[in-house]
Protein backbone atom coordinates (compact mmCIF):
# COMPACT_ATOMS: atom_id res chain seq x y z
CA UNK A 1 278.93 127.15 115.72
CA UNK A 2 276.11 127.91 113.17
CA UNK A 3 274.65 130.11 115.48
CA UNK A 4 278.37 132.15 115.37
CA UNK A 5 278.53 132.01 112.28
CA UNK A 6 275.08 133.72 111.34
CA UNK A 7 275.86 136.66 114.07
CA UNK A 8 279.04 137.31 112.32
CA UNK A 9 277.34 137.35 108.55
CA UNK A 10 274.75 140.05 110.54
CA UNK A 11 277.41 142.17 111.35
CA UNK A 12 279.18 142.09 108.28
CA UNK A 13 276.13 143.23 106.46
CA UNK A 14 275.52 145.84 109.00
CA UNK A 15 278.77 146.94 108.70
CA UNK A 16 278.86 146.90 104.86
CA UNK A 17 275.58 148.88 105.06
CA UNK A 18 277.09 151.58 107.26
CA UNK A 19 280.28 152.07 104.60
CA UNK A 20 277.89 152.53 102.17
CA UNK A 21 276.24 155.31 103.43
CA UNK A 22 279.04 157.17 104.71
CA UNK A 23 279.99 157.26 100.32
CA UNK A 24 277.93 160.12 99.33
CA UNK A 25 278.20 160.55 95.66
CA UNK A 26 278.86 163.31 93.35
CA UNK A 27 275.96 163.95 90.72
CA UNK A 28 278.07 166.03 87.80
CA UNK A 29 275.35 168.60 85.70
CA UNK A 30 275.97 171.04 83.89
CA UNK A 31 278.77 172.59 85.36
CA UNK A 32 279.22 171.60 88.60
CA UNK A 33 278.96 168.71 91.04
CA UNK A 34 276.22 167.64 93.35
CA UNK A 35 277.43 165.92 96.40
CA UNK A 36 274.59 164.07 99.20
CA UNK A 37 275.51 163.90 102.75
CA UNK A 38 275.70 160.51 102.54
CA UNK A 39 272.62 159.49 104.08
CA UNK A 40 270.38 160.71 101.28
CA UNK A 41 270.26 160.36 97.63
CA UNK A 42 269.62 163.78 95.12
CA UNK A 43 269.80 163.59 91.72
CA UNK A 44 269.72 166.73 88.96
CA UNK A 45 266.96 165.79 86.37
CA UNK A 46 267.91 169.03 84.45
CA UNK A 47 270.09 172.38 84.60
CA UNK A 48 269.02 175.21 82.47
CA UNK A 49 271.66 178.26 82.14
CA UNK A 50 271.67 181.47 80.85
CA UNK A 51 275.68 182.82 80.00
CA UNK A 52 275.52 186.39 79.65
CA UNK A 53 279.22 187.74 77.92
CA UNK A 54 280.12 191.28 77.31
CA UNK A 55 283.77 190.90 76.56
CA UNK A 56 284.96 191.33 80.20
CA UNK A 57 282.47 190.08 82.20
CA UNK A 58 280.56 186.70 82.92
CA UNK A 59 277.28 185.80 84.25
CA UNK A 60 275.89 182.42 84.31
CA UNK A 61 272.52 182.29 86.08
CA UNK A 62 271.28 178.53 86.80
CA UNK A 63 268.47 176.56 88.13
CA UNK A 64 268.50 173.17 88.83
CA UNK A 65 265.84 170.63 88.86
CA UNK A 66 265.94 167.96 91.56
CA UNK A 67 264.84 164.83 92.75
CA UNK A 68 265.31 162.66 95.74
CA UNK A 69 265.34 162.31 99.81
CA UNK A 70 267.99 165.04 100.72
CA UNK A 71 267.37 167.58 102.79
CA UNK A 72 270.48 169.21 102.46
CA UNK A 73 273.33 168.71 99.95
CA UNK A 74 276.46 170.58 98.38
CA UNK A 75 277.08 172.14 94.89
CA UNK A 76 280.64 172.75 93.58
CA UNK A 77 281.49 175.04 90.87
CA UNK A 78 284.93 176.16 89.49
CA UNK A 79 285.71 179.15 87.99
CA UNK A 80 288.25 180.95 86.36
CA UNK A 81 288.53 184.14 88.65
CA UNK A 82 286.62 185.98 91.70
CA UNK A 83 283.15 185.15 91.94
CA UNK A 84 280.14 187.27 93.31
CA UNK A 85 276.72 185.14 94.01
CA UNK A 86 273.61 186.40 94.32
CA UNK A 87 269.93 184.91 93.90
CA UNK A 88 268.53 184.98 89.94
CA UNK A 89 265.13 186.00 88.79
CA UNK A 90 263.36 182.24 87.93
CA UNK A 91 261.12 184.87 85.54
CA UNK A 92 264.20 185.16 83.75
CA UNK A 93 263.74 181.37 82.35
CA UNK A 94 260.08 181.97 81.25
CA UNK A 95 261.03 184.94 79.43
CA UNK A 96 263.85 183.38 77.43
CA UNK A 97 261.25 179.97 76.81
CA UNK A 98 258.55 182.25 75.07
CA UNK A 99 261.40 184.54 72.93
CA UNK A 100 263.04 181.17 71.46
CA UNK A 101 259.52 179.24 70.85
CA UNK A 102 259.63 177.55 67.34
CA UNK A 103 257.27 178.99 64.35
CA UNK A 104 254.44 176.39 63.94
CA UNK A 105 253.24 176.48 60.22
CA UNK A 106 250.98 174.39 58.64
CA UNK A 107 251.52 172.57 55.12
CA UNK A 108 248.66 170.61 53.06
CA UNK A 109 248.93 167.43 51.34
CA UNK A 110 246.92 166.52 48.70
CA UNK A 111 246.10 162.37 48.89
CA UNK A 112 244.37 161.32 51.87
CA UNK A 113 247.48 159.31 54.51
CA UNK A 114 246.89 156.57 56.95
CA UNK A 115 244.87 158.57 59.27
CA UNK A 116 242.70 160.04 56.35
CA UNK A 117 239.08 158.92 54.98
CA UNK A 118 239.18 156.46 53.54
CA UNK A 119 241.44 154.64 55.26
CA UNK A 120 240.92 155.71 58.55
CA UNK A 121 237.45 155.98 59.84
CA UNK A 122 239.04 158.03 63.44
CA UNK A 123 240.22 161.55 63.35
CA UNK A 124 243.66 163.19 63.18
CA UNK A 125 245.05 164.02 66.63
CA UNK A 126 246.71 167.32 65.15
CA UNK A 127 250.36 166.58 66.54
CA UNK A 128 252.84 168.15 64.36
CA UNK A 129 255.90 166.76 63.24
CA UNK A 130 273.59 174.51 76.57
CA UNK A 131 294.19 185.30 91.26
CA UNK A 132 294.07 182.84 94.34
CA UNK A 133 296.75 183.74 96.90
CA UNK A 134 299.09 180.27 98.00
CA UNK A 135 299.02 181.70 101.54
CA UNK A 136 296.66 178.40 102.44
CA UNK A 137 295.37 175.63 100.67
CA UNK A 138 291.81 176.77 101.33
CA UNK A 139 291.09 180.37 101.87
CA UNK A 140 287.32 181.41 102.47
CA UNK A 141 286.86 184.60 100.12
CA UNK A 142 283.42 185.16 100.77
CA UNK A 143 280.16 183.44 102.64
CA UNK A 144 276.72 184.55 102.63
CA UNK A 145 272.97 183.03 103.16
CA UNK A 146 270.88 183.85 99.78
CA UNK A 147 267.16 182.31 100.28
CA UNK A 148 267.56 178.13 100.98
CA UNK A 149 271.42 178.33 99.92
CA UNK A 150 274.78 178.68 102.08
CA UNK A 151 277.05 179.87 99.94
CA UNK A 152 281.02 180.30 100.07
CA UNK A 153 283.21 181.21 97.64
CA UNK A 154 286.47 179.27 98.26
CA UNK A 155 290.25 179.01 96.65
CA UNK A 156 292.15 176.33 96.53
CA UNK A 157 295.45 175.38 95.35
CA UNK A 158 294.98 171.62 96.37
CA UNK A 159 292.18 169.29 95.66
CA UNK A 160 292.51 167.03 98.69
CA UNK A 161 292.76 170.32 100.74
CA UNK A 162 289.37 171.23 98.84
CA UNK A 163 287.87 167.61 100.05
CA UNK A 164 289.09 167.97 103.48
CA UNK A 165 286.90 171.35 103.80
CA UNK A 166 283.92 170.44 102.17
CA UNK A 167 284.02 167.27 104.53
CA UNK A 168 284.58 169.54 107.15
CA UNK A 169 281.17 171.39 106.84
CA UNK A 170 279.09 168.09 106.50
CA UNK A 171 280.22 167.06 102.85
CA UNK A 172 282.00 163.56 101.51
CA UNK A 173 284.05 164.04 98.56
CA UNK A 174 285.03 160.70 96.37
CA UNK A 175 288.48 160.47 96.07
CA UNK A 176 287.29 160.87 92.12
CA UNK A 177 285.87 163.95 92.87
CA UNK A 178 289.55 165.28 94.18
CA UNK A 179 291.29 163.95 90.85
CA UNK A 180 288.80 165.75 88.45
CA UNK A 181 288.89 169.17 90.20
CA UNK A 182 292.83 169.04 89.79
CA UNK A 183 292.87 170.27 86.81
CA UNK A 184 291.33 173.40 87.70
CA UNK A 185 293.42 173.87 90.52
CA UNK A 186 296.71 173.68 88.58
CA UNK A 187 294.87 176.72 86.74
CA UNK A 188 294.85 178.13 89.90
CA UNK A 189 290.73 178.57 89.43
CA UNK A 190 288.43 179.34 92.38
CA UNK A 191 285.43 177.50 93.52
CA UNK A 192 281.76 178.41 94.58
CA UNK A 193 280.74 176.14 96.85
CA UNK A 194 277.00 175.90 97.73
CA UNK A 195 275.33 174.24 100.76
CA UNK A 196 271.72 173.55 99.62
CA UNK A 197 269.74 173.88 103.02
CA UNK A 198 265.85 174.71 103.32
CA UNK A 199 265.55 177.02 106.10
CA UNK A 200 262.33 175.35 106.71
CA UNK A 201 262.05 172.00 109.11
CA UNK A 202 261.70 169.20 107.40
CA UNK A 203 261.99 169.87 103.58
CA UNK A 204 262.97 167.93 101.34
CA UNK A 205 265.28 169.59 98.42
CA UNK A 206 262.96 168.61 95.22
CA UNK A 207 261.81 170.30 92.03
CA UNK A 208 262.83 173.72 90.82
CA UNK A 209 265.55 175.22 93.08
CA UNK A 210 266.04 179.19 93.42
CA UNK A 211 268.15 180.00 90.43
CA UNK A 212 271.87 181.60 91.36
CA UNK A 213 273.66 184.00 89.79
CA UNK A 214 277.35 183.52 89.90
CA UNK A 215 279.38 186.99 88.07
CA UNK A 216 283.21 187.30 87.35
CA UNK A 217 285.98 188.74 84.95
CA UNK A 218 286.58 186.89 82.18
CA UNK A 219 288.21 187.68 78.62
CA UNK A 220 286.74 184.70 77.12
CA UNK A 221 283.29 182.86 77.37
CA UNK A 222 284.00 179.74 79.20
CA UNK A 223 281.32 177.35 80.65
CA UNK A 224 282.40 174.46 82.71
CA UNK A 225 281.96 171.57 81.85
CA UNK A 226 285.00 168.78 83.01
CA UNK A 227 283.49 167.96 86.10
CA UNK A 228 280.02 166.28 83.98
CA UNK A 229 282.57 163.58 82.68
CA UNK A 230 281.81 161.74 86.27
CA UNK A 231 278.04 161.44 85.23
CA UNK A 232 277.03 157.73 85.06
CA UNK A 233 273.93 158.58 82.94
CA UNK A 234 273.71 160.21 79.72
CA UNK A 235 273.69 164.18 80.13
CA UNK A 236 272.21 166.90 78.60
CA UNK A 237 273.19 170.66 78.26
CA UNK A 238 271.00 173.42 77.90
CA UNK A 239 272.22 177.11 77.07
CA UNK A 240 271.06 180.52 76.60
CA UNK A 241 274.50 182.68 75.30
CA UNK A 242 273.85 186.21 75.28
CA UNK A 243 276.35 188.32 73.50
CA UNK A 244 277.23 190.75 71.44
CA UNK A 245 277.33 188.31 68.55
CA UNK A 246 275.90 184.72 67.64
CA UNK A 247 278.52 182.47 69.86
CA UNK A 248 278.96 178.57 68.66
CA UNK A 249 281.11 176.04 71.21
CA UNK A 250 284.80 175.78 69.82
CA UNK A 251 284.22 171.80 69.80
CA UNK A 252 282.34 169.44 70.95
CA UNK A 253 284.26 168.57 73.70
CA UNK A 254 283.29 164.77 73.67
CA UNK A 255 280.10 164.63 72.92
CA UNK A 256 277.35 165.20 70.01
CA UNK A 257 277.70 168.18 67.65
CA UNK A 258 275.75 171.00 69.58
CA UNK A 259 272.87 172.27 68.25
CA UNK A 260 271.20 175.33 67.71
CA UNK A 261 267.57 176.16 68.34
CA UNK A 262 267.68 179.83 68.14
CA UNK A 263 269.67 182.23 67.20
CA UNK A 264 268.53 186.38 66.76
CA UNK A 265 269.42 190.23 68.46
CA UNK A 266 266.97 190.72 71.74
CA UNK A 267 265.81 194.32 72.64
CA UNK A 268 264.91 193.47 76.18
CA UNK A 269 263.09 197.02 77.75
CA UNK A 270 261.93 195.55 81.07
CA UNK A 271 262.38 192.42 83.02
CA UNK A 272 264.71 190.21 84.04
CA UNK A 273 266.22 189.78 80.55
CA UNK A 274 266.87 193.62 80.25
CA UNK A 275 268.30 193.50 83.59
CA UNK A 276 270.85 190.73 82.74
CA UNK A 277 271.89 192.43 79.78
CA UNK A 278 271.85 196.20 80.96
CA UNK A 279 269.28 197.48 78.69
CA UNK A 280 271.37 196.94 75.77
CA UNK A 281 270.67 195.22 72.70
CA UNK A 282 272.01 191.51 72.51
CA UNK A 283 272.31 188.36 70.18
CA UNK A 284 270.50 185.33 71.47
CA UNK A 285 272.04 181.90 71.14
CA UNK A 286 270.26 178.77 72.10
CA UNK A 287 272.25 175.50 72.38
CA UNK A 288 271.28 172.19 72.77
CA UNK A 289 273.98 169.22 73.26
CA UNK A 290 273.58 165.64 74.10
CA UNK A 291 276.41 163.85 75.87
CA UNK A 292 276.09 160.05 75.28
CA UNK A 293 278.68 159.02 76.87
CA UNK A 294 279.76 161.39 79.98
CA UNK A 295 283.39 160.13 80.50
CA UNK A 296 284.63 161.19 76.76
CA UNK A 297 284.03 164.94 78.13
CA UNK A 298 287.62 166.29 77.71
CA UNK A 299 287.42 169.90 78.87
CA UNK A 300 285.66 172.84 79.45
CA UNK A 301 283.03 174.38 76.93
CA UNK A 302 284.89 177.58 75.23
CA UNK A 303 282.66 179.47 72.68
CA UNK A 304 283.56 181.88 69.73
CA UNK A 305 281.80 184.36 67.85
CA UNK A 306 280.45 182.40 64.42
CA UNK A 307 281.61 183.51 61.23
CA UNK A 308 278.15 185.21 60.32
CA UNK A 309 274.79 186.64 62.83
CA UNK A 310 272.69 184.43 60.71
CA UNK A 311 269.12 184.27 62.52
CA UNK A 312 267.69 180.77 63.11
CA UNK A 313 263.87 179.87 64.41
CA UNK A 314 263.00 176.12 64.37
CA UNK A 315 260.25 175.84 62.62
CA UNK A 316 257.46 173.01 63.57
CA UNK A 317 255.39 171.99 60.53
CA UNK A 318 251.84 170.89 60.91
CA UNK A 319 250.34 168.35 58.63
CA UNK A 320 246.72 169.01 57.32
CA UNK A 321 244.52 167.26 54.33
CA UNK A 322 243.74 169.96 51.89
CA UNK A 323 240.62 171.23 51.79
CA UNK A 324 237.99 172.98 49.80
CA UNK A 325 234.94 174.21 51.96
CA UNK A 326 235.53 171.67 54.21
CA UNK A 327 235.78 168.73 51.54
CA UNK A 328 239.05 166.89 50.95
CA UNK A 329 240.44 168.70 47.47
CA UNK A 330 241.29 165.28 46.50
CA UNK A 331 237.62 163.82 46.90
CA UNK A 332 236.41 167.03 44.71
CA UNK A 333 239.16 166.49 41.77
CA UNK A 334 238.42 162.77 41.89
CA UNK A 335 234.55 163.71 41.31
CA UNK A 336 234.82 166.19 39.05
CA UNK A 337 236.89 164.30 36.98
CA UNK A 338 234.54 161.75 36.98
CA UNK A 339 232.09 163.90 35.54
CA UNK A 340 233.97 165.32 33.19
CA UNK A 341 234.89 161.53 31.82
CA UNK A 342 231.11 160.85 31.62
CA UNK A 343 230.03 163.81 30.09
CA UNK A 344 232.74 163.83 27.80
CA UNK A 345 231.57 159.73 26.74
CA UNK A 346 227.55 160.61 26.84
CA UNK A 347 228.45 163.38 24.31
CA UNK A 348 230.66 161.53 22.39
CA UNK A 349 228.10 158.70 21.53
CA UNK A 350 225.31 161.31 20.90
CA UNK A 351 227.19 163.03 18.59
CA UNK A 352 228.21 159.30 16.57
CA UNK A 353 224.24 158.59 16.43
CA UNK A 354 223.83 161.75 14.79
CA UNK A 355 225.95 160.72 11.97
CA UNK A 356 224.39 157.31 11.22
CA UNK A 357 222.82 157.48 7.90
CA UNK A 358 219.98 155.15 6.62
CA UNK A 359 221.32 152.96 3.35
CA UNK A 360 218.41 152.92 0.63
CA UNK A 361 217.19 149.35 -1.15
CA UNK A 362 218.70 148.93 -4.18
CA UNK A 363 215.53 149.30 -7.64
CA UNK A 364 212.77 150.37 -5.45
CA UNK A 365 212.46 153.74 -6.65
CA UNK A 366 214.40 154.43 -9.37
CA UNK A 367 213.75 151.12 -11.71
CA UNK A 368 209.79 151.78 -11.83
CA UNK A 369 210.30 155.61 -13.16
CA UNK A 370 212.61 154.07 -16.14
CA UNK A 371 209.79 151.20 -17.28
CA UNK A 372 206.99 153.59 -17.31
CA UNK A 373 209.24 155.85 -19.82
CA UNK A 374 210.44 153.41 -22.09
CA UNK A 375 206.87 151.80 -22.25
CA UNK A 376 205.22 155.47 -23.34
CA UNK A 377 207.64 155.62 -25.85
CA UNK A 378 207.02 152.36 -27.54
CA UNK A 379 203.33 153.38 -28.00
């Protein structure tokens, strides 16, 4: 009976362990979702993008940093019309990194601080202070093989349709997965879907990925962003907007207030930044936005021209004890004033022993010269 009884518990946990891997789950970044294939775990440490609006058309180029087992997994991307995909210039990133660098300035302080002589006898360590036909429910517009990723560009005018061909070509979908893309379908969107496959034996998908760049008409700039609010983690957005004017988000779409880091025109001449933007001139806009709490994401990201193209560097400020030929300023004002309170008292009591004057004793001199006259004139 005991011995039953253990055999069954075995199975059960065998079989429990078997459900659990057939669950892959769905990583939301940026804008997208990752999806395993169930038997291995990935995980997006970070997606940096670079939007690219002229008024009709939209590029968003991406690369993701990864992490985990999987050797192959699946990206899903909506977007609002027909999509072209090709591979992105990783240069491109680099490029954009060293235009929107902060300023580092240094600022003195006067008194000596914590880390200072005298109170310190160590040094300073100098660290300064984001039309599909409804022929089928899935129609395959395009497929192609661009370096490590299988890419098809899909429609869809139902979710569970959607699900049913990912799964199809290798892929589990959570049934939350299908709810959260409905919204998308119902605006009759379009989907890239990318299978992320190393052509080489073996390898595992980790690091920096191949950027893509996905292209297609748009009259507004639009960066999806619904499908993040699956994230069980805190998430964080990363944006380069290049356009023809400083862009800001329309809200903040459940999470912090974005933030801008840089804002300024570009005159790109060669490179991949010139060849994103055509040779023509364009205003840079850097956005950072934290999302504390993924689920209160509400919709997509929709940005606007701001009111102004007011330029913006960060600025980093370095903190250094002011100097005088390598001597604190303070230690030399300290001194000097020192001196000057000490000459100022030495010169003071000279100048009060000067003025002491001898008092004479009283009928020493005078009183003899008046006897000796009266006595000659008694004679």
């Amino acid at each position: 009976m005991w011995r039953n009884r253990r055999i069954v518990a075995l199975l059960f946990a065998l079989l429990a362990t078997q459900v659990a891997a057939l669950v892959g789950p769905a990583y939301a970044c940026g804008c997208g979702a990752m999806v395993s294939d169930g038997q291995s775990r990935i995980g997006v440490d970070r997606e940096t993008s670079v939007v690219r609006w002229d008024g009709r058309t939209e590029d968003i180029v991406m690369r993701f940093t990864v992490r985990g087992d999987a050797r192959r997994a699946a990206w899903i991307m909506p977007v609002p019309g027909r999509a072209t995909v090709e591979l992105g210039d990783g240069a491109l990133f680099d490029e954009l990194r060293d235009l929107t660098r902060p300023e580092h300035r240094s600022r003195s302080y006067f008194w000596p601080r914590d880390r200072d002589w005298p109170f310190s006898s160590g040094t300073r360590d100098g660290a300064g202070a984001a039309a599909p036909s409804a022929a089928a429910p899935v129609g395959v517009v395009g497929r192609e093989q661009l370096g490590d990723f299988d890419v098809a560009r899909l429609t869809a005018t139902d979710p569970d349709a959607l699900r049913n061909w990912l799964e199809s070509n290798g892929f589990e979908l959570s049934d939350r997965l299908s709810t959260e893309v409905r919204p998308y379908v119902d605006q009759r969107w379009e989907y890239v879907a990318v299978r992320l496959a190393p052509r080489e034996p073996g390898k595992v998908l980790r690091g920096d990925l191949d950027p893509l760049r996905i292209s297609f008409a748009s009259d507004r700039l639009v960066y999806p962003m619904r499908l993040s609010r699956m994230a069980r983690t805190p998430q964080s957005l990363g944006l380069y907007v290049l356009a023809d004017h400083r862009m800001e988000p329309a809200s903040a779409i459940g999470g912090a207030a974005p933030k801008v880091t840089f804002a300024g025109p570009v005159r790109p001449e060669s490179g991949p930044l010139a060849t994103l933007v055509a040779g023509k001139p364009a205003f840079l806009t850097a956005i950072d936005q934290e999302f504390p709490e993924p689920g209160r994401i509400h919709a997509d990201h929709e940005l606007r021209a701001a009111a102004a193209d007011t330029p913006y560097r960060r600025t980093v400020f370095h903190d250094e004890l002011l100097t005088v030929g390598g001597v604190p300023a303070w230690l030399l004002t300290v001194t000097g004033v020192a001196v000057v309170v000490a000459g100022s008292s030495f010169a003071l009591v000279r100048t009060r022993r000067r003025r002491t004057v001898a008092v004479p004793v009283a009928g020493s001199g005078s009183g003899s010269g008046s006897g000796a006259g009266a006595g000659a004139g008694a004679v």
